[in-house]
Protein backbone atom coordinates (compact mmCIF):
# COMPACT_ATOMS: atom_id res chain seq x y z
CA UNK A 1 -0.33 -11.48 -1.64
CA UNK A 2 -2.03 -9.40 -4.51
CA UNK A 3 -5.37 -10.00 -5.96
CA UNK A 4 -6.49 -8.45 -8.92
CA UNK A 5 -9.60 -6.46 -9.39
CA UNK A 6 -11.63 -9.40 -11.11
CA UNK A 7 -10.75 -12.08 -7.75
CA UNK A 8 -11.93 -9.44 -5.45
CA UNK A 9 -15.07 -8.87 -7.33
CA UNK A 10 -15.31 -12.81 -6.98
CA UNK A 11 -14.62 -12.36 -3.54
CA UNK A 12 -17.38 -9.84 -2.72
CA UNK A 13 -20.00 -11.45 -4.78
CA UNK A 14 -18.96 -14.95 -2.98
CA UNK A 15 -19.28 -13.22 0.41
CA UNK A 16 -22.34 -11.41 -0.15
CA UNK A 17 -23.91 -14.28 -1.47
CA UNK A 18 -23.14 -16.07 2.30
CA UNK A 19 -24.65 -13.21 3.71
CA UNK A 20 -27.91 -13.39 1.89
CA UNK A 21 -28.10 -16.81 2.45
CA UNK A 22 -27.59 -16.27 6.59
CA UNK A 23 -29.96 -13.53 6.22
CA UNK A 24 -32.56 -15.48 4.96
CA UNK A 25 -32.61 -18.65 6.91
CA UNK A 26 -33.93 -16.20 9.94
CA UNK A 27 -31.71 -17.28 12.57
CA UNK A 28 -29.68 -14.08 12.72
CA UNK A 29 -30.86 -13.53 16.31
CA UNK A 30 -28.28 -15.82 17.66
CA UNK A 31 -25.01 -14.30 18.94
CA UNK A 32 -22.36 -16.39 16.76
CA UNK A 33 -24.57 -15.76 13.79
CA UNK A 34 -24.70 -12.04 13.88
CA UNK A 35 -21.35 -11.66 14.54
CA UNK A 36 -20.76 -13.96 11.51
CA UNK A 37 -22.58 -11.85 9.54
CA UNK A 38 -20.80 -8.62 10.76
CA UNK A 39 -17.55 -9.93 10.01
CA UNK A 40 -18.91 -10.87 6.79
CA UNK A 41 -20.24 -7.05 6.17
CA UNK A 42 -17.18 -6.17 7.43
CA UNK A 43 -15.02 -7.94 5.14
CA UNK A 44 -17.28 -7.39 2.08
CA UNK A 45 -16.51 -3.16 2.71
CA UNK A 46 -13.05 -4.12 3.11
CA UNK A 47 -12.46 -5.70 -0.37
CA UNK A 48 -15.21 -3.30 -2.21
CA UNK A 49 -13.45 -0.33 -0.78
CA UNK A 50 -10.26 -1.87 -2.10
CA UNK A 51 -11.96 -2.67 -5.84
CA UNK A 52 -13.45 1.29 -5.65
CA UNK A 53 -9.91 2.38 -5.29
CA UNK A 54 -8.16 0.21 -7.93
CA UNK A 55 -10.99 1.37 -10.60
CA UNK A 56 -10.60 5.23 -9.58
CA UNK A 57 -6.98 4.59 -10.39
CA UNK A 58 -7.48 3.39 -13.27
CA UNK A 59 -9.86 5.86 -14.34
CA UNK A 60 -7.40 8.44 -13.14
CA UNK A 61 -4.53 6.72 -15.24
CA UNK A 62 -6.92 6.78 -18.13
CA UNK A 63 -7.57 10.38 -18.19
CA UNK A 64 -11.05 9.54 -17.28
């Protein structure tokens, strides 16, 4: 499957508002916690790393 640039924006903003929201209840000490939040890190670089690519193509098709 295929998202487009403005779902994975969604995506990110979605994740990294779980993240803050983990972050800030203080109980990140816990094992299963942290590692929740890793994978959430994890998967937030993923997709931004995927959205920096699709907008340096597009600047690249743009003459940009």
């Amino acid at each position: 499957m295929i998202m487009d640039t403005n779902t994975l924006i969604d995506v990110v903003a979605n994740i990294k508002s779980l993240h803050e929201t983990a972050c800030k209840t203080g109980n990140i000490f816990d094992c299963h916690t942290a590692g929740y939040l890793d994978a959430l890190e994890d998967l937030m670089d993923y997709f931004q790393d995927i959205i920096d690519s699709d907008v340096a193509s597009m600047e690249t098709s743009m003459g940009m």
